[in-house]
PDB file of N, CA and C in Angstrom:
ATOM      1  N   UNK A   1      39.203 -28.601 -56.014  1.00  0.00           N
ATOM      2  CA  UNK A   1      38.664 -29.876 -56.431  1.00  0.00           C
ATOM      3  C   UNK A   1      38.393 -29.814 -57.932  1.00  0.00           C
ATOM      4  N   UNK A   2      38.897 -30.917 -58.687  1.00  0.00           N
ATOM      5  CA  UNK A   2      38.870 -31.169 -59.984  1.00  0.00           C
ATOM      6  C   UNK A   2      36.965 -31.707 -60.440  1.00  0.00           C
ATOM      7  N   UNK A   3      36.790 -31.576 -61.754  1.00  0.00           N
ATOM      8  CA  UNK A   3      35.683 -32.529 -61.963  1.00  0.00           C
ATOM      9  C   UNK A   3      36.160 -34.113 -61.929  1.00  0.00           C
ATOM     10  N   UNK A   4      37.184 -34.239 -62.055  1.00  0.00           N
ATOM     11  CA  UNK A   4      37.193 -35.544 -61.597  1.00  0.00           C
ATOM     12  C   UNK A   4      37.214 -36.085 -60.227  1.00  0.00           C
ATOM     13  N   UNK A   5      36.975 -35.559 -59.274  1.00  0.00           N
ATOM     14  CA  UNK A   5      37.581 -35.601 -58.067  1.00  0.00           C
ATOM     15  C   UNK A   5      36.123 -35.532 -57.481  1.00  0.00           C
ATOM     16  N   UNK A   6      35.361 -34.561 -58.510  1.00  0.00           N
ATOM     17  CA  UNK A   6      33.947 -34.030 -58.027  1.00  0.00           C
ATOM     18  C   UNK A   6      33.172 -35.610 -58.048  1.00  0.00           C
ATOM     19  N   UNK A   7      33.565 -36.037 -59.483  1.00  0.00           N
ATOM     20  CA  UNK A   7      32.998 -37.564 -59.873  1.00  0.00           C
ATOM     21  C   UNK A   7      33.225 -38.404 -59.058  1.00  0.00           C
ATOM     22  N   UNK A   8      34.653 -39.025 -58.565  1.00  0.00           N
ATOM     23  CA  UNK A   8      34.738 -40.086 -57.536  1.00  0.00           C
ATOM     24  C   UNK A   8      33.849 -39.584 -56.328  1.00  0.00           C
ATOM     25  N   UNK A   9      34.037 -38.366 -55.567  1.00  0.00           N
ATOM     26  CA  UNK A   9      33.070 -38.794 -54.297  1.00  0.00           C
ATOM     27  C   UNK A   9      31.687 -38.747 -54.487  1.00  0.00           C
ATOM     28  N   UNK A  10      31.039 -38.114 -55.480  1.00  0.00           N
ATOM     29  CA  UNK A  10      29.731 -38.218 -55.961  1.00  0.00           C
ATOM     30  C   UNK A  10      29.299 -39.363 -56.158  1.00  0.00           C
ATOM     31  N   UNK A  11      30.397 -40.771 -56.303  1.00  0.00           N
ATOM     32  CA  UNK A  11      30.298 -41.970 -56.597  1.00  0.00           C
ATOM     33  C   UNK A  11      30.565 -42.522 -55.183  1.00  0.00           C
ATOM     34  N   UNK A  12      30.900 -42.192 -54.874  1.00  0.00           N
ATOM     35  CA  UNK A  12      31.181 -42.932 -53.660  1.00  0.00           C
ATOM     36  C   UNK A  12      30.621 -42.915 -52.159  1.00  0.00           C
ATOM     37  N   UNK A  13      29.916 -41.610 -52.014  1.00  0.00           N
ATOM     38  CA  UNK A  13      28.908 -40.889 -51.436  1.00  0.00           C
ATOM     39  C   UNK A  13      27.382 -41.367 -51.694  1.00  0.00           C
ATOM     40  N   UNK A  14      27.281 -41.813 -52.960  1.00  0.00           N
ATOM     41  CA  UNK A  14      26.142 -41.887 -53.385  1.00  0.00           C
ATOM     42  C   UNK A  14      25.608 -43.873 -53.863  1.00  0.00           C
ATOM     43  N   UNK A  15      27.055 -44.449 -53.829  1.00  0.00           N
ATOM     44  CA  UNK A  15      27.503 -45.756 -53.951  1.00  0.00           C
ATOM     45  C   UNK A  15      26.641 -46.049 -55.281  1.00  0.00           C
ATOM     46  N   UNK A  16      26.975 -45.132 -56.532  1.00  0.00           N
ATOM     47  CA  UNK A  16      27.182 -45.066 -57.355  1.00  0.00           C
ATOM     48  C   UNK A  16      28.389 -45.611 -58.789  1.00  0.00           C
ATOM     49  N   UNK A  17      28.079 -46.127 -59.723  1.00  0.00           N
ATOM     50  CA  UNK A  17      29.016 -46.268 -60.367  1.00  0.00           C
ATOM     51  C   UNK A  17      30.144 -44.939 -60.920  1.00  0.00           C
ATOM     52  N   UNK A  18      31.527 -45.021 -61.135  1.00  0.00           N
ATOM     53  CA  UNK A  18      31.850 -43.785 -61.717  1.00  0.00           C
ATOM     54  C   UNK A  18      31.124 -43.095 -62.891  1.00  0.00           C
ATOM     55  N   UNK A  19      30.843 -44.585 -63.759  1.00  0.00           N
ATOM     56  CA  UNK A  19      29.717 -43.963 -64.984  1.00  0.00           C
ATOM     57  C   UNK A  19      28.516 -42.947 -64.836  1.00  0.00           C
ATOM     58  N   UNK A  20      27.726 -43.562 -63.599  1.00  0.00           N
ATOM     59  CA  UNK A  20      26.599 -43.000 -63.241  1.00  0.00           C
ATOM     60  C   UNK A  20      26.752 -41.747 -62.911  1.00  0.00           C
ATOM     61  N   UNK A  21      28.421 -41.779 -61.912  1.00  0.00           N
ATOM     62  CA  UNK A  21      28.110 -40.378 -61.099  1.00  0.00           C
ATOM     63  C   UNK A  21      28.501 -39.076 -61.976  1.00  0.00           C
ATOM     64  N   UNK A  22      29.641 -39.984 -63.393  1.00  0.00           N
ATOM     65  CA  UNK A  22      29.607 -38.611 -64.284  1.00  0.00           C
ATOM     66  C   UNK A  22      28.724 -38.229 -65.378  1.00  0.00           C
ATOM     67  N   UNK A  23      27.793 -38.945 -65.379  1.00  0.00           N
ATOM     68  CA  UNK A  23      26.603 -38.946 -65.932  1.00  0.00           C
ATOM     69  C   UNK A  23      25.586 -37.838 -65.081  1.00  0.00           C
ATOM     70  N   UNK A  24      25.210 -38.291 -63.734  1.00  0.00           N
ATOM     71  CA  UNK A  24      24.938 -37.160 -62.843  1.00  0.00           C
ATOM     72  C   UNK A  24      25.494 -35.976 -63.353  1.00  0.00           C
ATOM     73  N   UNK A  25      26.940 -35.933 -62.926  1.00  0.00           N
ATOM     74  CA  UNK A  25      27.576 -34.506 -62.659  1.00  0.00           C
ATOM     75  C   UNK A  25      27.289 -33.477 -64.237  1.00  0.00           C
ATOM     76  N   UNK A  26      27.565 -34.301 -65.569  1.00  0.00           N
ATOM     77  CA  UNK A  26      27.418 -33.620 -66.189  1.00  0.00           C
ATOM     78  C   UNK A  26      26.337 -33.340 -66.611  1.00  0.00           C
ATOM     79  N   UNK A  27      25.546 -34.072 -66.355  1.00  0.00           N
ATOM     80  CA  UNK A  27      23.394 -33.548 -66.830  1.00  0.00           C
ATOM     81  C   UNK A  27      23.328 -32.426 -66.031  1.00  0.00           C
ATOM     82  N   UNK A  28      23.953 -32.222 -64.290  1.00  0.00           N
ATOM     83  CA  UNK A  28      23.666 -31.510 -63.649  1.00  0.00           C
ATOM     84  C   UNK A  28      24.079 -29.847 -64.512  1.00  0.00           C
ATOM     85  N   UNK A  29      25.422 -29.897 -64.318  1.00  0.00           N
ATOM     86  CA  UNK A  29      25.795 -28.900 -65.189  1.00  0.00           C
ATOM     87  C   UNK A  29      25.514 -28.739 -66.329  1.00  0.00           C
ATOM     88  N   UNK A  30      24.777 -29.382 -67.274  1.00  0.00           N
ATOM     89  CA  UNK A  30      24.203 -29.409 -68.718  1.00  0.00           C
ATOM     90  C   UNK A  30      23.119 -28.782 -68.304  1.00  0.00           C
ATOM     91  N   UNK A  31      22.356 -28.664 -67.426  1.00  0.00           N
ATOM     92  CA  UNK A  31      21.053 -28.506 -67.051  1.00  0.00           C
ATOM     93  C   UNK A  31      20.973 -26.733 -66.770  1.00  0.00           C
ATOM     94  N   UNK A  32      22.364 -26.355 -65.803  1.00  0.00           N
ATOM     95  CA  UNK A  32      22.477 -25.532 -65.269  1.00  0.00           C
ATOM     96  C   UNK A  32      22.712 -24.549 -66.523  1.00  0.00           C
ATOM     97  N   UNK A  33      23.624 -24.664 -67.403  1.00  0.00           N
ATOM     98  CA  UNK A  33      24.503 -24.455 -68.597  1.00  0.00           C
ATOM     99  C   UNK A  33      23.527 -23.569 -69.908  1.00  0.00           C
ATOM    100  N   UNK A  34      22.089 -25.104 -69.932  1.00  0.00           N
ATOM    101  CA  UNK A  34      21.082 -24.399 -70.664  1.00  0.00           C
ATOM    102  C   UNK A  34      20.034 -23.526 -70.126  1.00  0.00           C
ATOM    103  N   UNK A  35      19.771 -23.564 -68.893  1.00  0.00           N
ATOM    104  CA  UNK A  35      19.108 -22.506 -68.089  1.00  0.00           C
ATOM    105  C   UNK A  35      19.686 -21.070 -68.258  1.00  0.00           C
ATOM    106  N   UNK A  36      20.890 -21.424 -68.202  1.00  0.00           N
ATOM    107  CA  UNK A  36      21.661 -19.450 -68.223  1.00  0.00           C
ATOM    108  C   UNK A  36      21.555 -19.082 -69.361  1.00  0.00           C
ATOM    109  N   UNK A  37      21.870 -20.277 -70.783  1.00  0.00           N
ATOM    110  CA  UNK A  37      21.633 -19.813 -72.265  1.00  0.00           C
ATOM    111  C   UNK A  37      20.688 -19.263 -72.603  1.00  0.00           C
ATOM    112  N   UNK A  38      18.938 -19.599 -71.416  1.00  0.00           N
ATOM    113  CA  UNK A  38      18.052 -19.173 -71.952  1.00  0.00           C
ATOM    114  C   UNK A  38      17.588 -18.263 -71.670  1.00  0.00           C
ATOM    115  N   UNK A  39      18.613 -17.461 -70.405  1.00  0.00           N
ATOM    116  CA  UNK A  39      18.279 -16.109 -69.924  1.00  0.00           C
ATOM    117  C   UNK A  39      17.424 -16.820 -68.017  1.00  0.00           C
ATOM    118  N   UNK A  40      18.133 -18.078 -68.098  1.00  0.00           N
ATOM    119  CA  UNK A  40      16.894 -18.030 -66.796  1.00  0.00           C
ATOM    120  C   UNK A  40      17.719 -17.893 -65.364  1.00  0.00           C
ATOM    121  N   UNK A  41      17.380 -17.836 -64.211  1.00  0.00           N
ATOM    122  CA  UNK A  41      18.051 -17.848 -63.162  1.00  0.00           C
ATOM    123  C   UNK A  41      18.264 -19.423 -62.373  1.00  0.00           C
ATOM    124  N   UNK A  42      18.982 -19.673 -62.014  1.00  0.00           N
ATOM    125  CA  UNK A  42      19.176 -21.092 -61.444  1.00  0.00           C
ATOM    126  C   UNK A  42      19.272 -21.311 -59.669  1.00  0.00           C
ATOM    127  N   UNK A  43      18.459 -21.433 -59.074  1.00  0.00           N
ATOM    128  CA  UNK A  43      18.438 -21.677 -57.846  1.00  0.00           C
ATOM    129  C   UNK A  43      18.777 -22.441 -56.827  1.00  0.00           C
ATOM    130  N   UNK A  44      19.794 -22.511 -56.453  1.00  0.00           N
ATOM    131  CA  UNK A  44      19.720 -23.809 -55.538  1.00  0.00           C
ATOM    132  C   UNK A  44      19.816 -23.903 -54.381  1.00  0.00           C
ATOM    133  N   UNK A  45      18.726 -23.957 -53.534  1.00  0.00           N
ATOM    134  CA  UNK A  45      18.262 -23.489 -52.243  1.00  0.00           C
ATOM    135  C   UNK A  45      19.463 -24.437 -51.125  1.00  0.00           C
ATOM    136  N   UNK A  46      19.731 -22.947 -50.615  1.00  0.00           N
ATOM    137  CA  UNK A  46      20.932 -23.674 -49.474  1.00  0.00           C
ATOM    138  C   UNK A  46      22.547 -23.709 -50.004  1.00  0.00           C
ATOM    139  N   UNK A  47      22.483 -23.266 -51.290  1.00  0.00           N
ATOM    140  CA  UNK A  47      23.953 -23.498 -51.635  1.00  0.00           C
ATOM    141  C   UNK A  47      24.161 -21.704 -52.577  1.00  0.00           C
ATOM    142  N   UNK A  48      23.365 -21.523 -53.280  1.00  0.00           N
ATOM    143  CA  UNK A  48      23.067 -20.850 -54.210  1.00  0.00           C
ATOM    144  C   UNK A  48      22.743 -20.436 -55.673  1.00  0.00           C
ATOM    145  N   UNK A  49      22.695 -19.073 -56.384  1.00  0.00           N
ATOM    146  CA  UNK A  49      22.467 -18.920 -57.581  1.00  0.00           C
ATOM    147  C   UNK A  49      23.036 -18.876 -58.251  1.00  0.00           C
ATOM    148  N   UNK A  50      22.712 -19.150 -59.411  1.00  0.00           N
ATOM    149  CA  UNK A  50      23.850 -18.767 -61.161  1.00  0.00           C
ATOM    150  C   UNK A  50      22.677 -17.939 -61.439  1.00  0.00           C
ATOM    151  N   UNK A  51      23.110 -16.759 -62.322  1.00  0.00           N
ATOM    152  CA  UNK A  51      22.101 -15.730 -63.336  1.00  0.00           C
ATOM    153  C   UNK A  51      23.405 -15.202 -63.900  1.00  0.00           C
ATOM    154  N   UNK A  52      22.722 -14.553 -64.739  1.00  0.00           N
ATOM    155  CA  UNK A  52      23.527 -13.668 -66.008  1.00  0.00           C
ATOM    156  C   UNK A  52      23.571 -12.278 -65.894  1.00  0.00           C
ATOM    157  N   UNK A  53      24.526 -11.970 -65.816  1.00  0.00           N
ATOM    158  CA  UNK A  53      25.157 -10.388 -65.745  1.00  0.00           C
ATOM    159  C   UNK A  53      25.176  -9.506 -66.761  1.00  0.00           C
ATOM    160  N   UNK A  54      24.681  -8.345 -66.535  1.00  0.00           N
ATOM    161  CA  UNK A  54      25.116  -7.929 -68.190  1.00  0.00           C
ATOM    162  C   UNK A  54      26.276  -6.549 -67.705  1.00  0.00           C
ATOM    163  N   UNK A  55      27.256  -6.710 -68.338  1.00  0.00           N
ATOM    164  CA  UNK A  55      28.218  -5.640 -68.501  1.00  0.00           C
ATOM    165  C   UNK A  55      27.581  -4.227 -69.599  1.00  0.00           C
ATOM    166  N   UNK A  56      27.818  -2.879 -68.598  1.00  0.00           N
ATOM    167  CA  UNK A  56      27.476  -2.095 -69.679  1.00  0.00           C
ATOM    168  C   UNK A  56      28.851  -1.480 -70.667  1.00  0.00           C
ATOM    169  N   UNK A  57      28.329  -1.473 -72.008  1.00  0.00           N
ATOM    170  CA  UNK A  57      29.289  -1.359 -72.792  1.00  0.00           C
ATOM    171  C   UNK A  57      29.886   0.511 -72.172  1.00  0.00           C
ATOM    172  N   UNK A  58      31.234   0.292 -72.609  1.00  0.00           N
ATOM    173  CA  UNK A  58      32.357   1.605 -72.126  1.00  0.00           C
ATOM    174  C   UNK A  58      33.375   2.034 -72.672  1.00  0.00           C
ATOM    175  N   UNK A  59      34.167   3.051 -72.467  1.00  0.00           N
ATOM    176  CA  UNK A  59      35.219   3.546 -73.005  1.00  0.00           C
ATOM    177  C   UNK A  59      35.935   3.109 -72.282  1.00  0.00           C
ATOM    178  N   UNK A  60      36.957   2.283 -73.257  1.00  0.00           N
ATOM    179  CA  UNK A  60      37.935   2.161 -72.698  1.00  0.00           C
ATOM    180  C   UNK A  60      39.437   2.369 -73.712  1.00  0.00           C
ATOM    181  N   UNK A  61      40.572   2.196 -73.305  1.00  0.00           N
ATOM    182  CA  UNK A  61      41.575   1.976 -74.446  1.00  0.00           C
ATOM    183  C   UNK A  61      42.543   1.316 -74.957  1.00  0.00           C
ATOM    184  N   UNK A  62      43.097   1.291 -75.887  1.00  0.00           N
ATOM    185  CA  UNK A  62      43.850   0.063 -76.815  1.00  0.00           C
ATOM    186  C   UNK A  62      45.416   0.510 -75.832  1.00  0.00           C
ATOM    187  N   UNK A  63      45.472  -0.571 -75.071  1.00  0.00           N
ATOM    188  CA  UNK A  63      46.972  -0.513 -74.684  1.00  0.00           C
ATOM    189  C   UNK A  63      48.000  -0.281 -75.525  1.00  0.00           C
ATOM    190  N   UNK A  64      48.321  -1.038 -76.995  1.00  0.00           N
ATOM    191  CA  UNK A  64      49.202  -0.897 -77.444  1.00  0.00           C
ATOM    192  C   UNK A  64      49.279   0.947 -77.741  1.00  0.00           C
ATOM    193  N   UNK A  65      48.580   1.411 -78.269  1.00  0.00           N
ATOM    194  CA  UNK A  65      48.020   2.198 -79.248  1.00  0.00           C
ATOM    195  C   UNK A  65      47.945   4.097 -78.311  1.00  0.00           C
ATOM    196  N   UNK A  66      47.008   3.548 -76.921  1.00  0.00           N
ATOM    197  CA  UNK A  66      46.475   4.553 -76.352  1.00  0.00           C
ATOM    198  C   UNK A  66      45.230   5.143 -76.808  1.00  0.00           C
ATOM    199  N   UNK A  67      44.826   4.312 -78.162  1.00  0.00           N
ATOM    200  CA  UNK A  67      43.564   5.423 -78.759  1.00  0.00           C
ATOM    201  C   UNK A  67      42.576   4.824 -77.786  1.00  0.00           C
ATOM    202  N   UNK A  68      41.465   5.326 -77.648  1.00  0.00           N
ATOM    203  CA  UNK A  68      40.188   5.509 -76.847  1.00  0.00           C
ATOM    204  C   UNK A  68      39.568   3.973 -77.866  1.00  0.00           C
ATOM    205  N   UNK A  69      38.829   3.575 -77.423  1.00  0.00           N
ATOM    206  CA  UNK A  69      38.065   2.535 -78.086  1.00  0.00           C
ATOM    207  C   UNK A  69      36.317   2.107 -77.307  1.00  0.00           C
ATOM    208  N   UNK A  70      35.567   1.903 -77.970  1.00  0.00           N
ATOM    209  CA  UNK A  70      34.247   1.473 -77.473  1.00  0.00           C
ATOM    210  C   UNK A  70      34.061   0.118 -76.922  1.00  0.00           C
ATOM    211  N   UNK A  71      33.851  -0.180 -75.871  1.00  0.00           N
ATOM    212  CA  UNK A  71      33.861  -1.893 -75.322  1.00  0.00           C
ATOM    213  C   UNK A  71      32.339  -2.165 -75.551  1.00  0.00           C
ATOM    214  N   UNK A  72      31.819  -3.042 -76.101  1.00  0.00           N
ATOM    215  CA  UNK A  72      30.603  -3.419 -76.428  1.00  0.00           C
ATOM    216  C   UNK A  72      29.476  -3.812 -74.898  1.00  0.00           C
ATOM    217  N   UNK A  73      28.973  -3.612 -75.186  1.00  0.00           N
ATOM    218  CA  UNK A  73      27.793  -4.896 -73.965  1.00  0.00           C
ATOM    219  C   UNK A  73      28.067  -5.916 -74.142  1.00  0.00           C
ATOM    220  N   UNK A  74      28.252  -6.739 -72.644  1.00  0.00           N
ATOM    221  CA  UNK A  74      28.786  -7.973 -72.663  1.00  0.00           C
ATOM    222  C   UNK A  74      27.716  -8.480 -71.789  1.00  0.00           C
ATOM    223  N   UNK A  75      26.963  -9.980 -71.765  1.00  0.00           N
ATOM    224  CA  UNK A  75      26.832 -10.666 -70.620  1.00  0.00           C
ATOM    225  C   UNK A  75      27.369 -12.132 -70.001  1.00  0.00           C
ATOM    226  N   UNK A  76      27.404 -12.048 -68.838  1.00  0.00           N
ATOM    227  CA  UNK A  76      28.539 -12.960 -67.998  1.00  0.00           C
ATOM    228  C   UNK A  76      27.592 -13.649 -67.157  1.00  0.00           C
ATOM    229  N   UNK A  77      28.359 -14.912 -67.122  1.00  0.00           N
ATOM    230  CA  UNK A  77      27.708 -16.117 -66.316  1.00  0.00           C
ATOM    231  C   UNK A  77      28.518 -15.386 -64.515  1.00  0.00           C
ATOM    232  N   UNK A  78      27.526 -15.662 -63.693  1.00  0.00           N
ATOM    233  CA  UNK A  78      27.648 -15.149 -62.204  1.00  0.00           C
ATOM    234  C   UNK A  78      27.334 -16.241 -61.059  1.00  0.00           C
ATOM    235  N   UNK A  79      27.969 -16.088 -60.127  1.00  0.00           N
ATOM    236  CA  UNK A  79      27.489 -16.719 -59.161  1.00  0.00           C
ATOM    237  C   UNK A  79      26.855 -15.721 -57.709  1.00  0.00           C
ATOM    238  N   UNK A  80      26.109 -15.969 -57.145  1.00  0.00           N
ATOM    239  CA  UNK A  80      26.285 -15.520 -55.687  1.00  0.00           C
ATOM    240  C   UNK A  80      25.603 -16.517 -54.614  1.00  0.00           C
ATOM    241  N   UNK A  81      26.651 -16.584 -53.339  1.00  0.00           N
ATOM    242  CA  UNK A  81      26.143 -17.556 -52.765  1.00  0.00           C
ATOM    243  C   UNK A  81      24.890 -17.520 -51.875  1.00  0.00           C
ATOM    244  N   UNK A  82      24.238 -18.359 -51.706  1.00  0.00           N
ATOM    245  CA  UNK A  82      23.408 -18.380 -50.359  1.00  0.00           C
ATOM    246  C   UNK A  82      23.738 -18.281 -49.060  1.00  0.00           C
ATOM    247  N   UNK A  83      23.119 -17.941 -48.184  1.00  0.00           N
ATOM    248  CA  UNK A  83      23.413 -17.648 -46.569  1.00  0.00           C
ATOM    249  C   UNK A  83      23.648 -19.183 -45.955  1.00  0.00           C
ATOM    250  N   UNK A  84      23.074 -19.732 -46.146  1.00  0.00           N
ATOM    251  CA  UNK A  84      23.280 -20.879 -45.832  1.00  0.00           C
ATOM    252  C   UNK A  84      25.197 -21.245 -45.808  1.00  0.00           C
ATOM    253  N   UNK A  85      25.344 -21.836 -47.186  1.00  0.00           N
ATOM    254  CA  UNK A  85      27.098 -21.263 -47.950  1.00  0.00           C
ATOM    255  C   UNK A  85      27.926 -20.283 -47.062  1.00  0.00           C
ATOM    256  N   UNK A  86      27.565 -19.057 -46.990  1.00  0.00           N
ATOM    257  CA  UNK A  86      27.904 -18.277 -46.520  1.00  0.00           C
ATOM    258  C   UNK A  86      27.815 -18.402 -45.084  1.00  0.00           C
ATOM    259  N   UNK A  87      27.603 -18.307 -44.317  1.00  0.00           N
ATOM    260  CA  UNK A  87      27.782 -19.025 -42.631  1.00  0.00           C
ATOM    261  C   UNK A  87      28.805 -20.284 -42.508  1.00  0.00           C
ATOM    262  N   UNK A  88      28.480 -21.770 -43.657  1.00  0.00           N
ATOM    263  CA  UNK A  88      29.375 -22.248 -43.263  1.00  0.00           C
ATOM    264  C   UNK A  88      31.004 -22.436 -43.748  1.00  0.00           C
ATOM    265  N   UNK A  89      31.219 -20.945 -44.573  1.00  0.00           N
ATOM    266  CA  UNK A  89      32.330 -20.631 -44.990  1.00  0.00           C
ATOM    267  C   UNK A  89      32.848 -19.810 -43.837  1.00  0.00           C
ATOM    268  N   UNK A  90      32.408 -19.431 -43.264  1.00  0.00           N
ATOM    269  CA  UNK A  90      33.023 -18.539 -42.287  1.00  0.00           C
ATOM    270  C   UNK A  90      33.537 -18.687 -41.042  1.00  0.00           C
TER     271      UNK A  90
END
């Protein structure tokens, strides 16, 4: 499913204008977006979480090259689902 696709039934589900519902969709994710920027965890009971990952920096190496190289600390946007989610995926 596209974000546009997300928009029509959010509109149509909700008997919403398309304006409104991508107005919704994107505050929602704007919302979610600045929560992770600020280091926070995002909850959403019954479906699940977003939090931030941190990669530890490592050796790794330059394909072209073969030399050894240092990979920095990285952190990554994550998901994991809720049980809820999880039961009715299965």
């Amino acid at each position: 499913m596209t974000k546009n696709e997300l928009i029509e039934k959010v509109a149509k589900k909700s008997s919403l204008t398309k304006r409104a519902a991508r107005d919704a969709v994107d505050s929602t994710f704007n919302l979610i977006k600045d929560a992770l920027v600020r280091g926070e965890k995002v909850v959403v009971s019954g479906f699940g979480t977003f939090l931030i990952r941190s990669r530890a920096a490592r050796r790794g190496r330059n394909p072209q090259t073969g030399a050894a190289i240092q990979i920095p600390q990285k952190k990554t946007p994550g998901f994991s689902a809720g049980k809820t989610l999880k039961r009715q995926i299965k």
